[in-house]
Protein backbone atom coordinates (compact mmCIF):
# COMPACT_ATOMS: atom_id res chain seq x y z
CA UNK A 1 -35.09 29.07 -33.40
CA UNK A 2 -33.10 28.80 -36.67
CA UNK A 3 -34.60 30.98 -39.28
CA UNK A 4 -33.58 34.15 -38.02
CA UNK A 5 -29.19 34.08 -37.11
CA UNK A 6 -28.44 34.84 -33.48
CA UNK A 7 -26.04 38.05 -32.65
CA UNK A 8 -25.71 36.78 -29.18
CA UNK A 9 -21.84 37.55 -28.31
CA UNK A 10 -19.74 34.88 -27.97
CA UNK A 11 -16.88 34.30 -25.08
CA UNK A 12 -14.55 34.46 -27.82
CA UNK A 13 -15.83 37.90 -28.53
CA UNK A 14 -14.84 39.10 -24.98
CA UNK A 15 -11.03 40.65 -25.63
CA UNK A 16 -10.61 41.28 -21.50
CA UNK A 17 -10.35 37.62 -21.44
CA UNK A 18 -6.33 36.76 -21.62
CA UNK A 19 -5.63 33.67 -20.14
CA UNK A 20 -5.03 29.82 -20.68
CA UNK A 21 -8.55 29.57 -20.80
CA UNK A 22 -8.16 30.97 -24.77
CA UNK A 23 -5.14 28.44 -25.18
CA UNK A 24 -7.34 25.60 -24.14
CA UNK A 25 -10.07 26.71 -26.88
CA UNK A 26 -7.53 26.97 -29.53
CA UNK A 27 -6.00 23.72 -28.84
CA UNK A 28 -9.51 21.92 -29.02
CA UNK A 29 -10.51 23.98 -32.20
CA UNK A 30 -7.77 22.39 -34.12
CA UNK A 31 -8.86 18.90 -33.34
CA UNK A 32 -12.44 20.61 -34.61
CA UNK A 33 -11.58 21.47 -37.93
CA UNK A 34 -9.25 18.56 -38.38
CA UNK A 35 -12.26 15.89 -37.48
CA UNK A 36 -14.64 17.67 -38.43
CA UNK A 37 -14.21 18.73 -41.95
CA UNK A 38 -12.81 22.18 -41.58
CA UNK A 39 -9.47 21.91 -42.53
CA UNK A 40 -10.29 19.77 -46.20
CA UNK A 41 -12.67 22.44 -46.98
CA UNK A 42 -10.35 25.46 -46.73
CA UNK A 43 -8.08 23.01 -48.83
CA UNK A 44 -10.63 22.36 -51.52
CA UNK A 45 -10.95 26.53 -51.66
CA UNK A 46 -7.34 27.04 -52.28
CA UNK A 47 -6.82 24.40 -55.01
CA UNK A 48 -8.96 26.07 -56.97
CA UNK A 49 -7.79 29.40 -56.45
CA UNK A 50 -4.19 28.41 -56.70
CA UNK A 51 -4.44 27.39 -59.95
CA UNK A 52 -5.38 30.54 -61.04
CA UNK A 53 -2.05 31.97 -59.89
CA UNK A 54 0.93 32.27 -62.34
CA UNK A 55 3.66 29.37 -60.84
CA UNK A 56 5.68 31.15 -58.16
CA UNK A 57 8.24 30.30 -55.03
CA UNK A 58 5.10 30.36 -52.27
CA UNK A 59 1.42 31.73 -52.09
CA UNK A 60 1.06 34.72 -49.23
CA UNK A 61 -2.13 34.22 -47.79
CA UNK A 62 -3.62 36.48 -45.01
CA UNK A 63 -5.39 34.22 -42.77
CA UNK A 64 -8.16 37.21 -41.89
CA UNK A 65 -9.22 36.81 -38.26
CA UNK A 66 -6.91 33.98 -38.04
CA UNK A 67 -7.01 32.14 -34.21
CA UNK A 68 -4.23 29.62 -34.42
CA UNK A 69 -4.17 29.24 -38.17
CA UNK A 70 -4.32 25.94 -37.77
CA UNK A 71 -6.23 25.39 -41.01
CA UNK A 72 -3.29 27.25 -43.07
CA UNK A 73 -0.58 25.00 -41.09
CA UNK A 74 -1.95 21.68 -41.64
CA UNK A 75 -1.80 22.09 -45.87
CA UNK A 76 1.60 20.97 -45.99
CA UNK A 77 3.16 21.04 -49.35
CA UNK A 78 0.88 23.58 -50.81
CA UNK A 79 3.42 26.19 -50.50
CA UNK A 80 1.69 29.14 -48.31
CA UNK A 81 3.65 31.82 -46.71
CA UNK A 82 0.89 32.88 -44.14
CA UNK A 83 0.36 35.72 -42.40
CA UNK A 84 -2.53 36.06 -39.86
CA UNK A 85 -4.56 38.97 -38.47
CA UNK A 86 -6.37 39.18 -35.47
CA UNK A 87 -7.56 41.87 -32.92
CA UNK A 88 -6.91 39.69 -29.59
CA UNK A 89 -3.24 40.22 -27.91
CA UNK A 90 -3.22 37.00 -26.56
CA UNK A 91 -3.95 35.43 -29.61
CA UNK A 92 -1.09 36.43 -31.07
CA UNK A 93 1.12 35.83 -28.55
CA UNK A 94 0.26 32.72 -28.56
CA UNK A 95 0.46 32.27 -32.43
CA UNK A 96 3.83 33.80 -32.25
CA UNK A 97 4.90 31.41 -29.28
CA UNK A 98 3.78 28.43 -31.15
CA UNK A 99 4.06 28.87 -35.18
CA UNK A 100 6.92 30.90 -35.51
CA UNK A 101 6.73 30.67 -39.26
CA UNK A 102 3.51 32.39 -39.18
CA UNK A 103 3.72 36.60 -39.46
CA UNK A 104 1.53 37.83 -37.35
CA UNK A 105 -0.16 41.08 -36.65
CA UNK A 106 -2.17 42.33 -34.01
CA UNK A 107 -5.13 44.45 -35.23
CA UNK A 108 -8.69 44.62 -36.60
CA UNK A 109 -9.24 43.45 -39.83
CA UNK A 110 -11.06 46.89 -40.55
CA UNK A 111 -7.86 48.80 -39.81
CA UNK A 112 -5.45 46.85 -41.30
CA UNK A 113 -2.31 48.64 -42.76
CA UNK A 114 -1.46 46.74 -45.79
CA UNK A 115 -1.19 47.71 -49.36
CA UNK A 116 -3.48 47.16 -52.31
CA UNK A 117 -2.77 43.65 -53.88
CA UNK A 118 0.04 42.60 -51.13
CA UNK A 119 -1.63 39.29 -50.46
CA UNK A 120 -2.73 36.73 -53.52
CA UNK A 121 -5.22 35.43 -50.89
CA UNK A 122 -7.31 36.49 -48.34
CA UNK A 123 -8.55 33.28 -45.78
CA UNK A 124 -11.92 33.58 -43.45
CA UNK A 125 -12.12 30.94 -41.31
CA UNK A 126 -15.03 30.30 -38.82
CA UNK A 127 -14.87 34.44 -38.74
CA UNK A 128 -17.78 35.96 -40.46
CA UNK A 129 -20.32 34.11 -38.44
CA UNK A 130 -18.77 36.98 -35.72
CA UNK A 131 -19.99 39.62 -37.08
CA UNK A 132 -24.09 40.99 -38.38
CA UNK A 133 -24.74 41.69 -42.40
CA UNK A 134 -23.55 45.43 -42.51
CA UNK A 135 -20.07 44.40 -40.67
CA UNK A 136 -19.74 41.56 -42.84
CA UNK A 137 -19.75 43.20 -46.00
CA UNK A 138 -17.57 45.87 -45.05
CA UNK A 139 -15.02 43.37 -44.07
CA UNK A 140 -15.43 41.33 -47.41
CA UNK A 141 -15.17 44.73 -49.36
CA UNK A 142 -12.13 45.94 -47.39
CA UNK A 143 -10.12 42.39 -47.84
CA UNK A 144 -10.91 42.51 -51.60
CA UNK A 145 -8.63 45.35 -52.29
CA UNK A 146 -5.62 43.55 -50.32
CA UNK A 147 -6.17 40.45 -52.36
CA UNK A 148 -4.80 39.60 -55.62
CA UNK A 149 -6.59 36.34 -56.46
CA UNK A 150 -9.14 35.49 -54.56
CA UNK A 151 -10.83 35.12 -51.14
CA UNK A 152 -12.04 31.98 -49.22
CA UNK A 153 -14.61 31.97 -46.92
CA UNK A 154 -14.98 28.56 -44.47
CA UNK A 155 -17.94 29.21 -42.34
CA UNK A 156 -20.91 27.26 -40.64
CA UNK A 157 -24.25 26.32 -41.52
CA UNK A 158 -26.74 27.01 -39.44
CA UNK A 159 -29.31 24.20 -38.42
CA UNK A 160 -30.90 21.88 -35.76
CA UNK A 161 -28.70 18.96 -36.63
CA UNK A 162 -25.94 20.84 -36.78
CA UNK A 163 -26.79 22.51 -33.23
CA UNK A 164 -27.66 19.27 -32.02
CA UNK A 165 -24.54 17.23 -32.91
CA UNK A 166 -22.46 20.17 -31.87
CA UNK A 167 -24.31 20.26 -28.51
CA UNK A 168 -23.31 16.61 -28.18
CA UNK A 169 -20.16 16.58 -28.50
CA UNK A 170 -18.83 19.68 -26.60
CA UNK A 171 -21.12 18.26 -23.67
CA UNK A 172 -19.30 14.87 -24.01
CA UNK A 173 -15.62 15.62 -24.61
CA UNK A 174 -14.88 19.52 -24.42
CA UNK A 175 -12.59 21.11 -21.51
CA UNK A 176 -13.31 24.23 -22.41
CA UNK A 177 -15.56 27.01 -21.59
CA UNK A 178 -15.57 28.54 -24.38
CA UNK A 179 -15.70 25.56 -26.70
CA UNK A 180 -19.21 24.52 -24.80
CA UNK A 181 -20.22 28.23 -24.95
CA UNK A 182 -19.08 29.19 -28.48
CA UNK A 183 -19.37 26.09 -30.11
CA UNK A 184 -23.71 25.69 -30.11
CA UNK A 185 -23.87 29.39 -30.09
CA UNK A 186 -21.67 29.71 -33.33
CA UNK A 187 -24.45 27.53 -35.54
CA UNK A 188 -26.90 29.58 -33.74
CA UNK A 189 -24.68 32.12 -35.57
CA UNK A 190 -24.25 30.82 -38.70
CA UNK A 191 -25.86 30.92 -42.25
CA UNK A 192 -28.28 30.02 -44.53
CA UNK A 193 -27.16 29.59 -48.32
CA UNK A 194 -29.28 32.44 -49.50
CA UNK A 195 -27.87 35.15 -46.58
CA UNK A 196 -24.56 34.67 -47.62
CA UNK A 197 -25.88 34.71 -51.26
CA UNK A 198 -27.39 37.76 -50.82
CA UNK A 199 -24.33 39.75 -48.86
CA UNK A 200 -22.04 37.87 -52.26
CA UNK A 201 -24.53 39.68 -54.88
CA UNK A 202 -24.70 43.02 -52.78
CA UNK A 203 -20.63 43.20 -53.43
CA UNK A 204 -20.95 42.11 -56.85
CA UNK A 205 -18.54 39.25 -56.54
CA UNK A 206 -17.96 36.78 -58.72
CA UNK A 207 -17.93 33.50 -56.45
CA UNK A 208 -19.19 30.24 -56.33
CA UNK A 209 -20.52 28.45 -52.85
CA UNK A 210 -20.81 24.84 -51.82
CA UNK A 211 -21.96 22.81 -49.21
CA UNK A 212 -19.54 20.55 -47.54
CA UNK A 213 -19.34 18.25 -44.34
CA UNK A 214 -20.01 18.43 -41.25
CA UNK A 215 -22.25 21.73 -41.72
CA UNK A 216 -19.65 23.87 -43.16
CA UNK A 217 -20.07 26.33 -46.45
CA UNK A 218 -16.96 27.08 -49.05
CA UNK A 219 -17.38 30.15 -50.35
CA UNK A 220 -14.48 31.06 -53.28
CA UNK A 221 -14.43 34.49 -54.01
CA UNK A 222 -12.67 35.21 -57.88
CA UNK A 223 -10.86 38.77 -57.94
């Protein structure tokens, strides 16, 4: 069941689908990566990157793919001036409606209008896993050449105790359809080290990739 990834399509994946039921999904994905480890691994990623990058009034980050950007707007006092990406209208909207701070664009990441270099880093959270091998390194080539610094890549693990505990817990406390949906379905959809090893070395990046709680990989990609 888990040595080959799943391209299943997930509800999230469905862009006809414009209602509160997406608010609902967002709302319980930020308690997700707050509890469960995603939001202190995208922190760990930009630390290091950050202090690669000459001292300067705030770090523009391009939150690739971005949801809520919840994961950019918790890191208070790290200085980020964040703009997010992503190809569902109602996303946005509701970014816009709720994080005015954030800039936001409507648009797939493939078609994206900005210049070489504009952003110092490029953030992929809980993204990738959307997408098969071939789509995934176009995307990571494409974001390279809008990134200065460096890339960072928060994504799943994919594995029967991950499944499991995930299974568990959107059974016992989710509201959402999606989260019970998406939320097995996305491990079913997620990675072993050496597939996202072997994607890194086809784009001859120079990276480094950890392992971090609950079931989540840092990837830190150095441009």
């Amino acid at each position: 069941m888990f040595f080959k990834r799943s391209y299943q399509k997930e509800m999230m994946d469905d862009f006809s689908i414009n209602n509160e039921r997406i608010d609902i999904a967002l709302q319980e994905l930020r308690l997700i990566n707050k509890f469960l480890g995603g939001n202190s691994v995208t922190k760990k990623g930009l630390k290091k990157i950050a202090a690669k990058i000459p001292s300067k009034s705030s770090i523009k980050i391009l939150d690739a793919g971005g949801g809520a950007s919840d994961i950019l707007l918790s890191l208070k006092g790290m200085n980020l001036k964040i703009f997010s990406a992503d190809i569902n209208k109602h996303i946005t909207k509701y970014v816009k409606h709720n994080s005015p701070e954030v800039e936001v664009v409507c648009a797939d990441v493939l078609k994206l209008s900005f210049k070489q270099k504009q952003f110092d880093i490029v953030h992929l959270s809980l993204f990738l896993h959307h997408f098969n091998e071939k789509e995934i390194k176009e995307i990571l080539y494409r974001l390279s050449g809008i990134s200065k610094y460096g890339m960072i890549i928060n994504d799943l693990q994919r594995s029967l105790f991950a499944f499991l505990g995930i299974k568990i817990l959107t059974t016992l406390f989710s509201k959402s359809e999606f989260i019970k949906n998406d939320g097995p379905l996305s491990v079913k959809r997620g990675f072993k080290k050496n597939e996202l090893v072997r994607i890194l070395d086809e784009l001859k990046f120079n990276y480094e990739i950890k392992y971090k709680w609950a079931f989540r990989w840092l990837v830190i990609i150095y441009l």
